[in-house]
Structures are given as structure tokens and as C-alpha cells.
PDB file of N, CA and C in Angstrom:
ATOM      1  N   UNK A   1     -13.450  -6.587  -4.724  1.00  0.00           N
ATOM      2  CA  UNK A   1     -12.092  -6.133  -4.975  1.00  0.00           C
ATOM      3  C   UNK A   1     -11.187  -6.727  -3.891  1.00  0.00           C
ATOM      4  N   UNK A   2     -10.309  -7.621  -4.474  1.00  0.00           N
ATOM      5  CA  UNK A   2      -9.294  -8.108  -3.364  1.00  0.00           C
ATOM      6  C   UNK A   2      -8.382  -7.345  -2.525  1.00  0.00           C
ATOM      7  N   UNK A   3      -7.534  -7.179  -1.787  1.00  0.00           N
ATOM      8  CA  UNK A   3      -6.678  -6.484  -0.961  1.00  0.00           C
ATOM      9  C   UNK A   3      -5.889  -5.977  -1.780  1.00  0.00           C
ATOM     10  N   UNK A   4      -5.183  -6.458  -3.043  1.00  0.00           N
ATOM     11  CA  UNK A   4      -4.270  -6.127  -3.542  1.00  0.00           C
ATOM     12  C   UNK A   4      -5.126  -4.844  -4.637  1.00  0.00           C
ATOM     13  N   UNK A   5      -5.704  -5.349  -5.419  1.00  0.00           N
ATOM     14  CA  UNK A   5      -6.415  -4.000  -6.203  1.00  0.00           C
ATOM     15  C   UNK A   5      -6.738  -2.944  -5.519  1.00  0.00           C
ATOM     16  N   UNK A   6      -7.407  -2.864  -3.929  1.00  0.00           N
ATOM     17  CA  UNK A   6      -7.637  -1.805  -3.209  1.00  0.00           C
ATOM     18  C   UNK A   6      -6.382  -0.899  -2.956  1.00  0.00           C
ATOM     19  N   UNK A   7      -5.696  -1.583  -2.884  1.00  0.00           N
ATOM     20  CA  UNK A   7      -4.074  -0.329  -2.550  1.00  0.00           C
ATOM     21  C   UNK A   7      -3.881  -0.282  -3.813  1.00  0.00           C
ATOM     22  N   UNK A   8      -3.824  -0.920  -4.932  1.00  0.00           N
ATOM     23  CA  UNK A   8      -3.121  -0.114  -6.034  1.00  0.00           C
ATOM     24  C   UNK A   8      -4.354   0.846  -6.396  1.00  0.00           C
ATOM     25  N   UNK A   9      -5.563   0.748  -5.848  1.00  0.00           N
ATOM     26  CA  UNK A   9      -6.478   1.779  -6.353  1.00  0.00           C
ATOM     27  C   UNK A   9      -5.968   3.095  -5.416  1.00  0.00           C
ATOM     28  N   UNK A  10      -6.050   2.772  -4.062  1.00  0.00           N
ATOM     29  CA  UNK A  10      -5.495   3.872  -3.450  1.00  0.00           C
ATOM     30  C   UNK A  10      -4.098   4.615  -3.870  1.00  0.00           C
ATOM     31  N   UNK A  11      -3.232   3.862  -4.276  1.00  0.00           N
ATOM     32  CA  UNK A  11      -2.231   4.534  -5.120  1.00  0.00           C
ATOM     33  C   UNK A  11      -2.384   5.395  -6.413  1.00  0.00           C
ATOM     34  N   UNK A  12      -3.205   4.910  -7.327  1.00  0.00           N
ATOM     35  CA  UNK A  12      -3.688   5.365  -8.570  1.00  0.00           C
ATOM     36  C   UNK A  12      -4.437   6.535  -7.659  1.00  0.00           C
ATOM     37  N   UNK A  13      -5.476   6.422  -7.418  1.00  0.00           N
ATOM     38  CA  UNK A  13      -6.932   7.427  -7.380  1.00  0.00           C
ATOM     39  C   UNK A  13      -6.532   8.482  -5.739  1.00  0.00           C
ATOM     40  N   UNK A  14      -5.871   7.782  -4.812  1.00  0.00           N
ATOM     41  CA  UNK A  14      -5.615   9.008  -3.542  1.00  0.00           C
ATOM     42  C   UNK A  14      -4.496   9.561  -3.724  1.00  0.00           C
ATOM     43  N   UNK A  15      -3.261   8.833  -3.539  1.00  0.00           N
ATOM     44  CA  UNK A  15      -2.280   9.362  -3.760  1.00  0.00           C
ATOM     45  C   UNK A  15      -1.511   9.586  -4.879  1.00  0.00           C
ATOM     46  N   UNK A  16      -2.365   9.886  -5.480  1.00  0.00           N
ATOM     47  CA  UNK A  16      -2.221  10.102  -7.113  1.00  0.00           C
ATOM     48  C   UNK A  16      -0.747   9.342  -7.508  1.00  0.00           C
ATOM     49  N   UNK A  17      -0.310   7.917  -7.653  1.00  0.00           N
ATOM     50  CA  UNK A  17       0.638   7.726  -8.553  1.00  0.00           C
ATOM     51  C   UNK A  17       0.044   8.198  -9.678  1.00  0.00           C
ATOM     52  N   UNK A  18       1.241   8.244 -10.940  1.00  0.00           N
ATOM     53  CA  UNK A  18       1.113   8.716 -12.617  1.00  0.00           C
ATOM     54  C   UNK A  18       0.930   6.627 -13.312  1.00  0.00           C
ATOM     55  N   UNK A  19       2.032   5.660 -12.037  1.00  0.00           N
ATOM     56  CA  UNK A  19       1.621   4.507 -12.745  1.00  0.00           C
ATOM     57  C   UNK A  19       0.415   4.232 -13.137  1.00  0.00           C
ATOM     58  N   UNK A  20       0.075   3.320 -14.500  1.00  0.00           N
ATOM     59  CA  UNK A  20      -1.301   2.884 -14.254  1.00  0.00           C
ATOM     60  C   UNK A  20      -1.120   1.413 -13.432  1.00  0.00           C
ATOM     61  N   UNK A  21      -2.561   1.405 -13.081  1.00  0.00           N
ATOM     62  CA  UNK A  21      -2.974   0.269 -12.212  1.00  0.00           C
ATOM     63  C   UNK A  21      -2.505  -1.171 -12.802  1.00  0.00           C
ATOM     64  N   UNK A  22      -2.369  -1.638 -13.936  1.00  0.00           N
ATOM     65  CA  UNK A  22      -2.109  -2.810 -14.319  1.00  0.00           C
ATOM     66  C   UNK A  22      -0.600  -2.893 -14.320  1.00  0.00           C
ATOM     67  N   UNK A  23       0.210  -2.098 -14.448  1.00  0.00           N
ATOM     68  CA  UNK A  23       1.456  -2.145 -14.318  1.00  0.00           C
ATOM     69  C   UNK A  23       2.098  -2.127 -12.905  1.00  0.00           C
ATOM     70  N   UNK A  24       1.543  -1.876 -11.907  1.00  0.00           N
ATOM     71  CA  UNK A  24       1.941  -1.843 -10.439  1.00  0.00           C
ATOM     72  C   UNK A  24       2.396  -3.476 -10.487  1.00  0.00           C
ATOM     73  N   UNK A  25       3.567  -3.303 -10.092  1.00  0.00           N
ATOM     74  CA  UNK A  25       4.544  -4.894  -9.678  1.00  0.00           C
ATOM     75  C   UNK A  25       4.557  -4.760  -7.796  1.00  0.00           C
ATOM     76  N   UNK A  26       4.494  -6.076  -7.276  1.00  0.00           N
ATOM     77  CA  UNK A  26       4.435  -6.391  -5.945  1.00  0.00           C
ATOM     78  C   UNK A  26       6.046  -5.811  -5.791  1.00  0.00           C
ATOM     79  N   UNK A  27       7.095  -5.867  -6.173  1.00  0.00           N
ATOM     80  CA  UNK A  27       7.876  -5.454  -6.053  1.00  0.00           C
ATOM     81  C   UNK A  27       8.727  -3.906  -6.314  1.00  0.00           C
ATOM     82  N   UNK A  28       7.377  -3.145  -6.891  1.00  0.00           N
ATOM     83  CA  UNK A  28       7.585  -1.823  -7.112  1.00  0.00           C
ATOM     84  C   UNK A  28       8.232  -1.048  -5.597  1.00  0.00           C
ATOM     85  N   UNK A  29       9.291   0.025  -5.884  1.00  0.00           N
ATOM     86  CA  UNK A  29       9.554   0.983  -4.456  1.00  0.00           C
ATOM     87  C   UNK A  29       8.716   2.086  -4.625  1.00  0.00           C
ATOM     88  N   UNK A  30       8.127   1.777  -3.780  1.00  0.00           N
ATOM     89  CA  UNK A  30       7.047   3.299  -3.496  1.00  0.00           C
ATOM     90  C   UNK A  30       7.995   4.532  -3.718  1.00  0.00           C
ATOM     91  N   UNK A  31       9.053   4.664  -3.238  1.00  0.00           N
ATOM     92  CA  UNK A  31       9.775   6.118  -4.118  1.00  0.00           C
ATOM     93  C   UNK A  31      10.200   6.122  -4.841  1.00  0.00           C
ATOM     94  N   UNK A  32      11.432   4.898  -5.661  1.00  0.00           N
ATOM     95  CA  UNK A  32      11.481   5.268  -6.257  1.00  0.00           C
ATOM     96  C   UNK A  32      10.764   4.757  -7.660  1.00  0.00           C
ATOM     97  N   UNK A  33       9.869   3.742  -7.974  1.00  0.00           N
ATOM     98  CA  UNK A  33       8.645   3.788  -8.922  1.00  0.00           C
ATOM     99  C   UNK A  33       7.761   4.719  -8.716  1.00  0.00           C
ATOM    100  N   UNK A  34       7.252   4.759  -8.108  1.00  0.00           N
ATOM    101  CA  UNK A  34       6.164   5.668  -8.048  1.00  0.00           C
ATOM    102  C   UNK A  34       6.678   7.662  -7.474  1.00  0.00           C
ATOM    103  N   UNK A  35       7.786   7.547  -7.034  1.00  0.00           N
ATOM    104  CA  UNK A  35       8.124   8.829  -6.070  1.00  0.00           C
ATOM    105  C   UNK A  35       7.010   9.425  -5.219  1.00  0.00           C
ATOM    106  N   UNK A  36       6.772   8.445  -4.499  1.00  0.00           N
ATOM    107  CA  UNK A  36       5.763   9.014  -3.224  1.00  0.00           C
ATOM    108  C   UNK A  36       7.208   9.905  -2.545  1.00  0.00           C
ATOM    109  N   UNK A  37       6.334  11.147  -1.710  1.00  0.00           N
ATOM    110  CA  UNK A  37       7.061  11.507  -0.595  1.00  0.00           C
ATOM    111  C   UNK A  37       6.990  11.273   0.375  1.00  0.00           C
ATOM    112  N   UNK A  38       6.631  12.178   1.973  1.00  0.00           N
ATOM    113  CA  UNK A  38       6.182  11.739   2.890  1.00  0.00           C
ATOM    114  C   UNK A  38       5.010  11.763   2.881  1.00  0.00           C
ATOM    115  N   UNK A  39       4.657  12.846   2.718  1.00  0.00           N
ATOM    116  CA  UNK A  39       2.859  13.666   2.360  1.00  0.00           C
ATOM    117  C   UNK A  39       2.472  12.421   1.838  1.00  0.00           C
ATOM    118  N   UNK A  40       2.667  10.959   0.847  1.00  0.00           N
ATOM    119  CA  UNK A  40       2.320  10.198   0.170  1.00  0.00           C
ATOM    120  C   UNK A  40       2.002   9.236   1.241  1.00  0.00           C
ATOM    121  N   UNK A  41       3.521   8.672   2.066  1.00  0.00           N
ATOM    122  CA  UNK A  41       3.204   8.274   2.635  1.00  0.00           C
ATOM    123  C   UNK A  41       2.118   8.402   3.479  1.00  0.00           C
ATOM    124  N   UNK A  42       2.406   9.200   4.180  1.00  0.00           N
ATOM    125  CA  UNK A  42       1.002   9.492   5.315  1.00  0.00           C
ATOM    126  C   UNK A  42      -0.638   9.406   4.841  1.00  0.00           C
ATOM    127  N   UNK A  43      -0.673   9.972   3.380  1.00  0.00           N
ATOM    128  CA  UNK A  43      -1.470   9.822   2.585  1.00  0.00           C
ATOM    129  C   UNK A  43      -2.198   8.292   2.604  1.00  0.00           C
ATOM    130  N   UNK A  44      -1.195   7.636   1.959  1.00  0.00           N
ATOM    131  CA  UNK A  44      -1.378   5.879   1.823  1.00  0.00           C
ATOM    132  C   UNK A  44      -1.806   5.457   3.024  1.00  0.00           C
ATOM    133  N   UNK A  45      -1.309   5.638   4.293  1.00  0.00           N
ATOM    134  CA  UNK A  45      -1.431   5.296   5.822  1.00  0.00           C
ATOM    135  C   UNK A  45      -2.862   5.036   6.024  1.00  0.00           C
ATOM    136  N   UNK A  46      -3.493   6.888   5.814  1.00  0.00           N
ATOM    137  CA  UNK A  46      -4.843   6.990   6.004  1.00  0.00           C
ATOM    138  C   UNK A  46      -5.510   6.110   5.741  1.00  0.00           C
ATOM    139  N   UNK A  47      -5.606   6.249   4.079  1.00  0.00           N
ATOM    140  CA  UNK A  47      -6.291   5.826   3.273  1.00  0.00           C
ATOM    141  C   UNK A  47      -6.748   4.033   3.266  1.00  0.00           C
ATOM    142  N   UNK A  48      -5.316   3.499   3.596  1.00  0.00           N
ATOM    143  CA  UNK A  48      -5.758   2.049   3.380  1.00  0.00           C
ATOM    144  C   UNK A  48      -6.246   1.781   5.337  1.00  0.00           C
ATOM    145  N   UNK A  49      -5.770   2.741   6.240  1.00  0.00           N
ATOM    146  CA  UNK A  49      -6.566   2.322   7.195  1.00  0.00           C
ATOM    147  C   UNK A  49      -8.096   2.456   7.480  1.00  0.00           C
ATOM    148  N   UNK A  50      -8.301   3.086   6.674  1.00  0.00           N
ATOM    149  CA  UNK A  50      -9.996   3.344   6.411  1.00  0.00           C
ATOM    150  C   UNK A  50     -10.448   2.029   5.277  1.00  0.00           C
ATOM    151  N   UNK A  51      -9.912   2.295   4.532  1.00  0.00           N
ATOM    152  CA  UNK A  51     -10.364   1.225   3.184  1.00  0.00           C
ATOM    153  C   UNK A  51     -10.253  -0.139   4.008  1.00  0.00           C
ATOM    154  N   UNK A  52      -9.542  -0.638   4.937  1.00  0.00           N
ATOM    155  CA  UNK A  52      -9.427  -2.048   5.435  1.00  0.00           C
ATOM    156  C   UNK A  52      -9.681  -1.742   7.098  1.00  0.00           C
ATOM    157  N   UNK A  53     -10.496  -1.158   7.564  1.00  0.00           N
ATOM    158  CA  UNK A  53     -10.713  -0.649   8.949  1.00  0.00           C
ATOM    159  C   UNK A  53      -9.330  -1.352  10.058  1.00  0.00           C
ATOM    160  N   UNK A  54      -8.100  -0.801  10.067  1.00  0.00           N
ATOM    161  CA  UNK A  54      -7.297  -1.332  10.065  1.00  0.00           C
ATOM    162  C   UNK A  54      -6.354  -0.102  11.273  1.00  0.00           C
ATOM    163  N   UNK A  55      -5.551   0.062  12.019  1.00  0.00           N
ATOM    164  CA  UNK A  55      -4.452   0.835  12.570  1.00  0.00           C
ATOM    165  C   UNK A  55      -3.085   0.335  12.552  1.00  0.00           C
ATOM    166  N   UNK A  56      -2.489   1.269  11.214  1.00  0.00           N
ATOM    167  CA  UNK A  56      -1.200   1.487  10.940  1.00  0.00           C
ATOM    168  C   UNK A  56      -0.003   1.892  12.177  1.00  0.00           C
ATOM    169  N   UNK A  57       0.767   1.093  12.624  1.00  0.00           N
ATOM    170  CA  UNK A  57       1.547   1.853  13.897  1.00  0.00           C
ATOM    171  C   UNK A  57       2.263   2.397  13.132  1.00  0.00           C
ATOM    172  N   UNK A  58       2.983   3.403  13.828  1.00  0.00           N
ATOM    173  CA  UNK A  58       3.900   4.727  13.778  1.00  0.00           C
ATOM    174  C   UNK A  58       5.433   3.923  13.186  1.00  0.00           C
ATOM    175  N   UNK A  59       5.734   2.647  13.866  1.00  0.00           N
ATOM    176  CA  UNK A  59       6.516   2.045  14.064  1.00  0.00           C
ATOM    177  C   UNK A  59       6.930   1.712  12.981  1.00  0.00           C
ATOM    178  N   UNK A  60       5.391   1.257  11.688  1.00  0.00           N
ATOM    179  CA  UNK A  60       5.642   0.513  10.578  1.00  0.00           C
ATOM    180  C   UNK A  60       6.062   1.092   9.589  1.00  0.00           C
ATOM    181  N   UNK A  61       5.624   2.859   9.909  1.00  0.00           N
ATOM    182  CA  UNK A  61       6.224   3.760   8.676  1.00  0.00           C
ATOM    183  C   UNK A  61       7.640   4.089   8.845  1.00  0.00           C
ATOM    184  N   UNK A  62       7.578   4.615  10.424  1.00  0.00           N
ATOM    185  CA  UNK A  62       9.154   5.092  10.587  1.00  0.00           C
ATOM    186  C   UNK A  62      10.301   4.157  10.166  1.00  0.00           C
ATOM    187  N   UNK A  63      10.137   2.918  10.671  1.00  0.00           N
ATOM    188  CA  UNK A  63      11.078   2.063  10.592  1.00  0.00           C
ATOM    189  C   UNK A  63      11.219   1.448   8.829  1.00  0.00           C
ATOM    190  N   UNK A  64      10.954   2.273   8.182  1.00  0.00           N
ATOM    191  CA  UNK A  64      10.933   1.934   6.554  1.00  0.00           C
ATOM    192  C   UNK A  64      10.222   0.608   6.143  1.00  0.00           C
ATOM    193  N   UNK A  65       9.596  -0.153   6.593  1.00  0.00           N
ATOM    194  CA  UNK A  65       9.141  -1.449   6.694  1.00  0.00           C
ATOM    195  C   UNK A  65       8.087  -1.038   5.304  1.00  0.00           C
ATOM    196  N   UNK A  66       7.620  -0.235   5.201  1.00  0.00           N
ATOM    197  CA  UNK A  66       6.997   0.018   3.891  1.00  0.00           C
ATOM    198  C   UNK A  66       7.824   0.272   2.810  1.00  0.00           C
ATOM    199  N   UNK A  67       8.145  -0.248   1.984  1.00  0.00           N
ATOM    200  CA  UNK A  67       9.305   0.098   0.972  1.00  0.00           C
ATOM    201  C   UNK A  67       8.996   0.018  -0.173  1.00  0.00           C
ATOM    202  N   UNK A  68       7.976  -0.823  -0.644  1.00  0.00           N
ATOM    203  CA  UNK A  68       7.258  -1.805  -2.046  1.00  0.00           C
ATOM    204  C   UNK A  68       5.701  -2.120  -1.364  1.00  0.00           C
ATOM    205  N   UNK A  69       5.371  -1.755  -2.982  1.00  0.00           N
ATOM    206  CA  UNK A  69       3.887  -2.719  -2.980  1.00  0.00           C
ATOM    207  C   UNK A  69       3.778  -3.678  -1.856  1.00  0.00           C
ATOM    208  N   UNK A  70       4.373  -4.406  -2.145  1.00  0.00           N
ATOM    209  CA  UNK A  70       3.977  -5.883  -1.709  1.00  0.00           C
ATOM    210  C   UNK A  70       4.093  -5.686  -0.335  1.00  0.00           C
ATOM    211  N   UNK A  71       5.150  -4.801   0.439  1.00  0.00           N
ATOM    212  CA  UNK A  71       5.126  -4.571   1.566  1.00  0.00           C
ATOM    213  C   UNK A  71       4.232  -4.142   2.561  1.00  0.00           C
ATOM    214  N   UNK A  72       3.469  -3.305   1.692  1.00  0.00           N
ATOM    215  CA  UNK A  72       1.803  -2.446   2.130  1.00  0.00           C
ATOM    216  C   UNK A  72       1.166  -3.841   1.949  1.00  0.00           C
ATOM    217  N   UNK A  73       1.590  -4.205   1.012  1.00  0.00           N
ATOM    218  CA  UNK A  73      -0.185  -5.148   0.450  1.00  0.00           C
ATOM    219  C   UNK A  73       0.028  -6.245   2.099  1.00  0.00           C
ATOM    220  N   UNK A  74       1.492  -7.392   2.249  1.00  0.00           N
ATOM    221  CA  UNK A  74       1.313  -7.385   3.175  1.00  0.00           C
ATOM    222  C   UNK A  74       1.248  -6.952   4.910  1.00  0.00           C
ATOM    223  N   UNK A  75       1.455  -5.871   4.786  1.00  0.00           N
ATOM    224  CA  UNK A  75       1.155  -5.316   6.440  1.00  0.00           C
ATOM    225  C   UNK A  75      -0.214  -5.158   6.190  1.00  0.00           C
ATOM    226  N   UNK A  76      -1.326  -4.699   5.679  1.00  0.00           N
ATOM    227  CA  UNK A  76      -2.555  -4.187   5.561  1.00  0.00           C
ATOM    228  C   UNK A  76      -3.261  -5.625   5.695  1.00  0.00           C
ATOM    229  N   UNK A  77      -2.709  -7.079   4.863  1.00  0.00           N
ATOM    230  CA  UNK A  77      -3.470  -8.215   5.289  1.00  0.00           C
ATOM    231  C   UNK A  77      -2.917  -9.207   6.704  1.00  0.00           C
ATOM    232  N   UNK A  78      -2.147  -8.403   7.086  1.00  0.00           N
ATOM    233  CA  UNK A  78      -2.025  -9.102   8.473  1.00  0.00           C
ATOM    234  C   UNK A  78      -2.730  -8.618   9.406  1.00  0.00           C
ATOM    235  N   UNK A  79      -2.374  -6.761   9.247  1.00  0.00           N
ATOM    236  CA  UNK A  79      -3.502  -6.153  10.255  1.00  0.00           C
ATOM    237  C   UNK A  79      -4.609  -6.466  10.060  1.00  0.00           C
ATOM    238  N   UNK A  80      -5.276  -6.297   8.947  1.00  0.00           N
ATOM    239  CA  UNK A  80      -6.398  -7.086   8.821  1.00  0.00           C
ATOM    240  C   UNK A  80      -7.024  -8.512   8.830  1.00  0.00           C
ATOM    241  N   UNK A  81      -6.266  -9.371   9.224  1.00  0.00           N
ATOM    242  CA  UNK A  81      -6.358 -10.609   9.941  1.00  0.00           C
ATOM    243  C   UNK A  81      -6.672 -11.555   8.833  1.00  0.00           C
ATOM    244  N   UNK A  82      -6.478 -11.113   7.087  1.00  0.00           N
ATOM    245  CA  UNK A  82      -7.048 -11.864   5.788  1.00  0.00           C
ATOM    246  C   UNK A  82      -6.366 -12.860   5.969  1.00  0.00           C
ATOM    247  N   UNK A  83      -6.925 -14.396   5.841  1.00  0.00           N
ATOM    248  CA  UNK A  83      -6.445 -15.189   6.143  1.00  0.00           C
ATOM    249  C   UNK A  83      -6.515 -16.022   4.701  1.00  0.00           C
ATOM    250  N   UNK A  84      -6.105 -15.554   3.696  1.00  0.00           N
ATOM    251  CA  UNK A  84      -6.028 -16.444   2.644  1.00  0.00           C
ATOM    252  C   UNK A  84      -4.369 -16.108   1.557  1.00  0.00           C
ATOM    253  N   UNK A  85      -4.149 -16.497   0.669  1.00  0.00           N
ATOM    254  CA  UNK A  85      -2.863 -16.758  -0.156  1.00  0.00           C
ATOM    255  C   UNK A  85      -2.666 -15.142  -0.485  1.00  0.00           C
ATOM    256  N   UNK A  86      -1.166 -15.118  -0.741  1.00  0.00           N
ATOM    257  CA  UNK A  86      -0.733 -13.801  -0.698  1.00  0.00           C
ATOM    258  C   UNK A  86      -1.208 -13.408  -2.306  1.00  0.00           C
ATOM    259  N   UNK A  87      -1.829 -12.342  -2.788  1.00  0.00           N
ATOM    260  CA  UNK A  87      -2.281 -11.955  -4.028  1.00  0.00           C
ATOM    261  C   UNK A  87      -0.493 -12.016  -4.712  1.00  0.00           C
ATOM    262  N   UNK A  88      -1.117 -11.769  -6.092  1.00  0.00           N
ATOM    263  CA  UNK A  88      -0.096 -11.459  -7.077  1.00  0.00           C
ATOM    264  C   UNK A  88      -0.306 -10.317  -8.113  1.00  0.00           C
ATOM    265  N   UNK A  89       0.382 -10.022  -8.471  1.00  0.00           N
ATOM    266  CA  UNK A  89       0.730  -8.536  -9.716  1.00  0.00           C
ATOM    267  C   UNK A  89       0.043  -9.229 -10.630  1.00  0.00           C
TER     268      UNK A  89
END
């Protein structure tokens, strides 16, 4: 499972989005597509820092830098040092 299916799984299956998985766009807003809250956020945080043995700074949530898919998908493959082409929807 590539980087990108793992967070939309964590979206689907932890933080319960209602989207289904094939419809998640790299450009989706986590609130308002999906309406995560904070609880979501923090949720997502966990989750993909375990799923990609990875540490989320404080910095990356507060400062809204998470906004969209694609935004998670890339902070999670930088922290994680994936060194190949950015996935696609």
C-alpha cells in the first residue's frame, strides 16, 4: 500500500470520514470535504504517525499547514524521508 492509500485508509477506517476511499481528491479540505474537527485532526496526527513511524510537530497542525489531502499525503512523505514521485488521486 503506497503512502497515499494509507492516509486515505486512515481517513476512511480511523477517523471515520463518510467519503469513500476512491473518491478522496489530493485536493480535498479536510473540513470542509470531509468535516474533520479537531478531535479529527489530532486523530489523523496519531494515526499516520504510527502507520509511517514518523513525528508530526505541533507546528505543522497549529500553523494550518494541513488543509487538504495532498497536504498530509505530503508532510507524512517528507517526514518519512519517501524518496520517490508524488502519488496521485
Amino acid at each position: 500500500m503506497n503512502s497515499l492509500q494509507t492516509v486515505k485508509r486512515i481517513l476512511h477506517s480511523e477517523v471515520l470520514v463518510e467519503v469513500p476511499i476512491d473518491q478522496m481528491q489530493l485536493d480535498d479540505d479536510l473540513r470542509e470535504s470531509y468535516g474533520m474537527d479537531s478531535l479529527g485532526f489530532v486523530e489523523l496526527r496519531v494515526q499516520c504517525e504510527e502507520a509511517f513511524g514518523i513525528s508530526i510537530p505541533d507546528e505543522a497542525i497549529a500553523a494550518g499547514q494541513l488543509s487538504t489531502l495532498g497536504d498530509v499525503l505530503a508532510l507524512v512523505e517528507r517526514l518519512s524521508g519517501a524518496d520517490h514521485p508524488p502519488a496521485t488521486a
